[in-house]
C-alpha atoms as a PDB file:
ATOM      1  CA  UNK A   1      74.525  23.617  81.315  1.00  0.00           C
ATOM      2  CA  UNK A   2      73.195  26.839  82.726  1.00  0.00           C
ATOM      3  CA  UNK A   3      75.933  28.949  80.843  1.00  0.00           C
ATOM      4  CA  UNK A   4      75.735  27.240  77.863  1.00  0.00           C
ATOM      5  CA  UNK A   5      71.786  27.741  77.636  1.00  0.00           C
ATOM      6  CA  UNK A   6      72.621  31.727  78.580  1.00  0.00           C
ATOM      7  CA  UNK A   7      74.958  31.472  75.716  1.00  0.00           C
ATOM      8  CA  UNK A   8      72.360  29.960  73.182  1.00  0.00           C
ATOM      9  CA  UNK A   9      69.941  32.537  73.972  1.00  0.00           C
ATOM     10  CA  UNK A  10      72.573  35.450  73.773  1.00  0.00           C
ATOM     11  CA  UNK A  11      73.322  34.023  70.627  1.00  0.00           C
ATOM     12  CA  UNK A  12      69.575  34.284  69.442  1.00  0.00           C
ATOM     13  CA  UNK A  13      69.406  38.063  70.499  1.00  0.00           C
ATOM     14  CA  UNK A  14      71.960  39.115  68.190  1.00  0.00           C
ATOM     15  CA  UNK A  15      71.248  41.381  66.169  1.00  0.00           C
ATOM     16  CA  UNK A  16      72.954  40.616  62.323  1.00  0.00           C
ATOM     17  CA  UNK A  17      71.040  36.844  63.596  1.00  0.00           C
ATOM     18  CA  UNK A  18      66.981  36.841  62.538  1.00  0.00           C
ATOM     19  CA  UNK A  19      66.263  34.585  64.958  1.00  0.00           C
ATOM     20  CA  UNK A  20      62.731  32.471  65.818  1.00  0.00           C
ATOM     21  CA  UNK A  21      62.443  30.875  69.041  1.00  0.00           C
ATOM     22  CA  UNK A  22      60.476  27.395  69.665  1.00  0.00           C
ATOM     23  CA  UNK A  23      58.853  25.574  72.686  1.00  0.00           C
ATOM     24  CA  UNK A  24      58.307  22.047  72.296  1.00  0.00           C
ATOM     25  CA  UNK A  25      56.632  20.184  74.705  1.00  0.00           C
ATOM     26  CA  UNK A  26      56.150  16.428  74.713  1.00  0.00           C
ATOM     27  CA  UNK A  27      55.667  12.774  75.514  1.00  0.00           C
ATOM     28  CA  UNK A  28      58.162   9.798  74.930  1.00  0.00           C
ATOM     29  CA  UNK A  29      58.292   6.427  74.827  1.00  0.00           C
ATOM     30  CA  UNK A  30      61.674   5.191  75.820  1.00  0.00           C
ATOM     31  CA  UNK A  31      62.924   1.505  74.789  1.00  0.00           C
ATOM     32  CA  UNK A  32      66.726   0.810  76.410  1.00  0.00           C
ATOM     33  CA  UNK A  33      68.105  -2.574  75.533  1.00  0.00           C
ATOM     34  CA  UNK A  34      69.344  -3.069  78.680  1.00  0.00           C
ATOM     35  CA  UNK A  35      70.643  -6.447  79.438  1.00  0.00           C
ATOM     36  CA  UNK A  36      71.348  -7.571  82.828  1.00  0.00           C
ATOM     37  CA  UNK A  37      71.798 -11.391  81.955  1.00  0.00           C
ATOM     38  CA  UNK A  38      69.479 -13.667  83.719  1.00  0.00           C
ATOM     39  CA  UNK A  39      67.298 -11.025  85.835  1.00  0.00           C
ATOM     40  CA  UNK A  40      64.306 -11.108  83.364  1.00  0.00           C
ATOM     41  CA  UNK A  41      63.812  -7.591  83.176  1.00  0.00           C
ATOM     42  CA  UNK A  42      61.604  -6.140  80.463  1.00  0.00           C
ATOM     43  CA  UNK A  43      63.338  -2.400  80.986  1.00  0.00           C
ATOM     44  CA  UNK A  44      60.073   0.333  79.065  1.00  0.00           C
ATOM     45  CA  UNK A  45      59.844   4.560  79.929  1.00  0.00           C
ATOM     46  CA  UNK A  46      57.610   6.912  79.680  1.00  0.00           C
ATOM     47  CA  UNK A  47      57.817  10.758  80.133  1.00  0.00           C
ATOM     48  CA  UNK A  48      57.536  14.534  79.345  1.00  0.00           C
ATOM     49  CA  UNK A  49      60.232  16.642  77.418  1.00  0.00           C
ATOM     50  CA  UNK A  50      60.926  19.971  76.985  1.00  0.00           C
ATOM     51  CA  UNK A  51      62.668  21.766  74.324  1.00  0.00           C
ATOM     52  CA  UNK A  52      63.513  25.703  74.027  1.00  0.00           C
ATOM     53  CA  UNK A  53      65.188  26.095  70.035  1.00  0.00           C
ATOM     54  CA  UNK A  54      66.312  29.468  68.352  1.00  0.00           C
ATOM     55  CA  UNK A  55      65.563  29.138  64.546  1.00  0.00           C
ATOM     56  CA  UNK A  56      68.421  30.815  62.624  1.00  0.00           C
ATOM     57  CA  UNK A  57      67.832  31.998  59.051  1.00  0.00           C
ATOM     58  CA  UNK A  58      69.708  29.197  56.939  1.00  0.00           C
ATOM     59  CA  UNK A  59      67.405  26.338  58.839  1.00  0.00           C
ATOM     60  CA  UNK A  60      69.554  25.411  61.873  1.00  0.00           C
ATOM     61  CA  UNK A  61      67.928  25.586  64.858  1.00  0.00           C
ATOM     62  CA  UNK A  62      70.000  25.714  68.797  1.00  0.00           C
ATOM     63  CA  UNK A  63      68.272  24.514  71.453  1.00  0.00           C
ATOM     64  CA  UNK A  64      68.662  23.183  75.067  1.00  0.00           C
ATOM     65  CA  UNK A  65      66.490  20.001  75.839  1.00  0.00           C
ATOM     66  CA  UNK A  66      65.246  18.021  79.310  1.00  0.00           C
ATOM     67  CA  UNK A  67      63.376  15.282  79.802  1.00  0.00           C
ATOM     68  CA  UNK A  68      62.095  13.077  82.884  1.00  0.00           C
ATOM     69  CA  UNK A  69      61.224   9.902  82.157  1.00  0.00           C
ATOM     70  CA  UNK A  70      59.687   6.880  84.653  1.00  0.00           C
ATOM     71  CA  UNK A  71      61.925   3.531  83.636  1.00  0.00           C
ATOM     72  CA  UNK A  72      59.640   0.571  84.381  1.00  0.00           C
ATOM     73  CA  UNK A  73      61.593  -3.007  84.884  1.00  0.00           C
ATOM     74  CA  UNK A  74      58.486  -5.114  84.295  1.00  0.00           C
ATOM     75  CA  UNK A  75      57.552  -6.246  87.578  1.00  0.00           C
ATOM     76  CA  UNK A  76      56.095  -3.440  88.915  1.00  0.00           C
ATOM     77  CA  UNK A  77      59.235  -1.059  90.316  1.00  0.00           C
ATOM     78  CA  UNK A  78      59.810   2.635  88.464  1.00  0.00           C
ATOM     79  CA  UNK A  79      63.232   4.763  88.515  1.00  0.00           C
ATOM     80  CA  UNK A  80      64.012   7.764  86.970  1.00  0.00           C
ATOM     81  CA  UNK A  81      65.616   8.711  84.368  1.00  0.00           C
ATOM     82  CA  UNK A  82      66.413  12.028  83.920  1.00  0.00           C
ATOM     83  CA  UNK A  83      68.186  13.828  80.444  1.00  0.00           C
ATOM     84  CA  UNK A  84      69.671  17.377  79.799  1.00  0.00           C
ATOM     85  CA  UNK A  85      71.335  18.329  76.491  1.00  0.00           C
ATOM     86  CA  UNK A  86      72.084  20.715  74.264  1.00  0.00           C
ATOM     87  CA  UNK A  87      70.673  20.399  70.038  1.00  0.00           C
ATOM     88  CA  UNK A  88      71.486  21.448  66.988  1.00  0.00           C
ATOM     89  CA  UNK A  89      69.363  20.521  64.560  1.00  0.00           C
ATOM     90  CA  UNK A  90      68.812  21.400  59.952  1.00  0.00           C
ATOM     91  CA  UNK A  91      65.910  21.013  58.195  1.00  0.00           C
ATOM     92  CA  UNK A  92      66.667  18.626  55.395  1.00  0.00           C
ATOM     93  CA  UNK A  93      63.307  19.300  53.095  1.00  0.00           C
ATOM     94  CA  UNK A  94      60.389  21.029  54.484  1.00  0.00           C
ATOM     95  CA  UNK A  95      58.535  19.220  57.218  1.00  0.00           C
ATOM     96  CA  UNK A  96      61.336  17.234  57.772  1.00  0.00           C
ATOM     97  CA  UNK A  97      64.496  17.857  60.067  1.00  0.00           C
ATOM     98  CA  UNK A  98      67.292  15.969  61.858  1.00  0.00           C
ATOM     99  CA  UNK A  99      68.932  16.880  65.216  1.00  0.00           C
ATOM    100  CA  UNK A 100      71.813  15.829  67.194  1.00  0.00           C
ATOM    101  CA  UNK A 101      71.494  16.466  71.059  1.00  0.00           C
ATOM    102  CA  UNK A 102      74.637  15.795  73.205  1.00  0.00           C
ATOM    103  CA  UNK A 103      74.657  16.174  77.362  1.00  0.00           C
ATOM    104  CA  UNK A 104      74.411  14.225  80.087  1.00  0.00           C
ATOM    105  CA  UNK A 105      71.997  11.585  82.044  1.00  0.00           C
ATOM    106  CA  UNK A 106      71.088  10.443  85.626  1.00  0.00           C
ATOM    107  CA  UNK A 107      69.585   7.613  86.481  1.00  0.00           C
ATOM    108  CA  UNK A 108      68.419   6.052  89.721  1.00  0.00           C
ATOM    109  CA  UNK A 109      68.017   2.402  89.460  1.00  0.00           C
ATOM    110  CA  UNK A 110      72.379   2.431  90.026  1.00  0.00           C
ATOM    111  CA  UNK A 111      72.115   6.324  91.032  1.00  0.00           C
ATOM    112  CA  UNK A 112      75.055   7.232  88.609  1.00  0.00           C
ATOM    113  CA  UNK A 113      74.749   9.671  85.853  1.00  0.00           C
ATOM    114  CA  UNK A 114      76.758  10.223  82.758  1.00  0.00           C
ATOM    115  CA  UNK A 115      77.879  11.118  78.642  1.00  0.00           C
ATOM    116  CA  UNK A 116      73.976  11.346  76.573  1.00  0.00           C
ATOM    117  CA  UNK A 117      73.937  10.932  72.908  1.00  0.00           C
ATOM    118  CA  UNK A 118      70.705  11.560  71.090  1.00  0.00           C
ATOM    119  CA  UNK A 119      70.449  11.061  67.234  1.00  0.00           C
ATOM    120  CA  UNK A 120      66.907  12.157  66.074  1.00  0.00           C
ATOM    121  CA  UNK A 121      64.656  12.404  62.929  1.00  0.00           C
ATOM    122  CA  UNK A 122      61.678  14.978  63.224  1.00  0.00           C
ATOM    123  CA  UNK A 123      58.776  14.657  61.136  1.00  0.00           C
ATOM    124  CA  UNK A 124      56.303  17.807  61.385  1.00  0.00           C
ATOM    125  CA  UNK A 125      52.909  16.338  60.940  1.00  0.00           C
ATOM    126  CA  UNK A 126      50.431  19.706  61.301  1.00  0.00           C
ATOM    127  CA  UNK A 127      51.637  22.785  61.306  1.00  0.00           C
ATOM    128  CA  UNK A 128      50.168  26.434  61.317  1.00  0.00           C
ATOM    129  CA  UNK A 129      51.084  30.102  61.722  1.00  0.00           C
ATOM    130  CA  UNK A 130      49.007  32.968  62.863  1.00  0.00           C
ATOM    131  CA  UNK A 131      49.984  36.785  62.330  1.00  0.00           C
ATOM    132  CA  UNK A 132      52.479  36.286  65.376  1.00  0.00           C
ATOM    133  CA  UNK A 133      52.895  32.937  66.360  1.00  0.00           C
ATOM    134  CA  UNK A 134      53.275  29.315  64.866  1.00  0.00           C
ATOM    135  CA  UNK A 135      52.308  26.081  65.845  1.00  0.00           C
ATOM    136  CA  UNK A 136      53.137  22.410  64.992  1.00  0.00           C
ATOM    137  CA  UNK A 137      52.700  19.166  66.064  1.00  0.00           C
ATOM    138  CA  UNK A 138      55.910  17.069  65.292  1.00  0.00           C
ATOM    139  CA  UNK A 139      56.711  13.336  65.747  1.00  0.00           C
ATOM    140  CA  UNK A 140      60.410  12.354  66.352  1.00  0.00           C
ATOM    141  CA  UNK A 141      61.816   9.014  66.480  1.00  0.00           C
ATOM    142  CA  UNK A 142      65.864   8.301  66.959  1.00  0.00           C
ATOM    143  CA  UNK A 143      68.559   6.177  68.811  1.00  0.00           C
ATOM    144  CA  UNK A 144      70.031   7.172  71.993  1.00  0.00           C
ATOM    145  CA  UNK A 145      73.355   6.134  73.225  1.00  0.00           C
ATOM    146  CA  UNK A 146      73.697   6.316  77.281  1.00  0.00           C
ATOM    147  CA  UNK A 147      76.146   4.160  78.594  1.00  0.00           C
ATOM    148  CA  UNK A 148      77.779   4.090  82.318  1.00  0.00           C
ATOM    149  CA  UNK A 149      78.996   0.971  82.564  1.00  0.00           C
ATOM    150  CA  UNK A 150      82.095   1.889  83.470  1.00  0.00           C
ATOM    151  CA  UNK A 151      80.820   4.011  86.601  1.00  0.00           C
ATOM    152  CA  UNK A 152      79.019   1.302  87.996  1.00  0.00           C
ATOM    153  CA  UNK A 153      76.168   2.231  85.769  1.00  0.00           C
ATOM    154  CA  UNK A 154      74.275   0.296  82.861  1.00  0.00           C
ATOM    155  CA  UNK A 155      74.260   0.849  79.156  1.00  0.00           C
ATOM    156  CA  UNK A 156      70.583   2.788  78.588  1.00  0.00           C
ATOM    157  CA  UNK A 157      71.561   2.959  74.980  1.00  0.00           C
ATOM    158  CA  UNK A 158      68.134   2.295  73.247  1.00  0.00           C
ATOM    159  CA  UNK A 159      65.190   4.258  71.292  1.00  0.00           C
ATOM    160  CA  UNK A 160      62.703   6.396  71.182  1.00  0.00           C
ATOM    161  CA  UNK A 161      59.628   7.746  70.189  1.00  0.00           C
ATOM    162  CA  UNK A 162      57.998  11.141  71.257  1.00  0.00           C
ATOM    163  CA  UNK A 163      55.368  13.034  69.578  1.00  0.00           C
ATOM    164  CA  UNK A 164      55.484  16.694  70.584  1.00  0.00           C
ATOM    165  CA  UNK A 165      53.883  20.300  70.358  1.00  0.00           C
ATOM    166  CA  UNK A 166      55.968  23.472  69.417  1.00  0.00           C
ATOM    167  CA  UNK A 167      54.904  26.784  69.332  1.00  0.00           C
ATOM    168  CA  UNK A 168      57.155  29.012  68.132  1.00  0.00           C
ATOM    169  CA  UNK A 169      57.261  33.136  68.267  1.00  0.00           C
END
């Protein structure tokens, strides 16, 4: 993950690339549908992400994403949850954008980790730019596929919702 994120922001320094680069900070709302059958559990999260993107002049943005999240079962008892992939994301029409992050997870309620799939719409609801620096406040809402089963795991395939602020240079 480290070399690929040195990679990314090699890329971004090239210099036949005009590239913008983004920080996004923000707070999601995670829904899993796990399932374990009979135990009752009402599985919700909550946490912070972090996003670094490089804007590239035809509207794709790169970007390496992390997130730590608290996974409540619903009586009383957290775990975390813990998310680091890479994104590549197009705007589709202005103020409106959809990104595809791929890495891995780790979770500690079965301390396993493994594959992360994150499909995600991005809505920019305010936005504003200065003589040298930009800001926006963006909601993003999309599906997440995390399943370990097969290590001993569970499937954390779910939702979420996260409304976050980017400020880009």
């Amino acid at each position: 993950m480290k070399r690929l994120i040195a990679v990314l922001f090699a890329a971004s320094l090239a210099p036949a690339v005009q590239a913008s680069v983004g920080f996004e900070f923000g707070s999601q709302f995670f829904f899993p549908r796990v399932d374990t059958v009979g135990s009752g559990y009402n599985w919700t999260g909550q946490g912070q992400t972090f996003q670094v993107n490089w804007g590239l002049d035809n509207g794709i943005r790169l970007g390496a994403y992390t997130e730590s999240t608290d996974l409540g079962d619903g009586y009383g008892n957290s775990y975390n949850f813990s998310v680091q992939e890479i994104v590549i994301g197009k705007e589709v029409v202005k103020n409106a954008a959809v990104h595809m992050k791929i890495g891995s997870f780790y979770e500690s309620y079965n301390d396993v980790s493994g594959l992360c799939t994150d499909l995600v719409g991005s809505i920019t609801l305010i936005s504003g730019t200065g003589d040298k620096v930009t800001g926006a406040i963006k909601a993003n809402v999309g599906g997440r596929w995390a399943d370990n089963t097969g290590n001993g795991g569970e499937d954390w395939s779910g939702w979420f919702l996260n409304l976050g602020v980017e400020v880009g240079i």
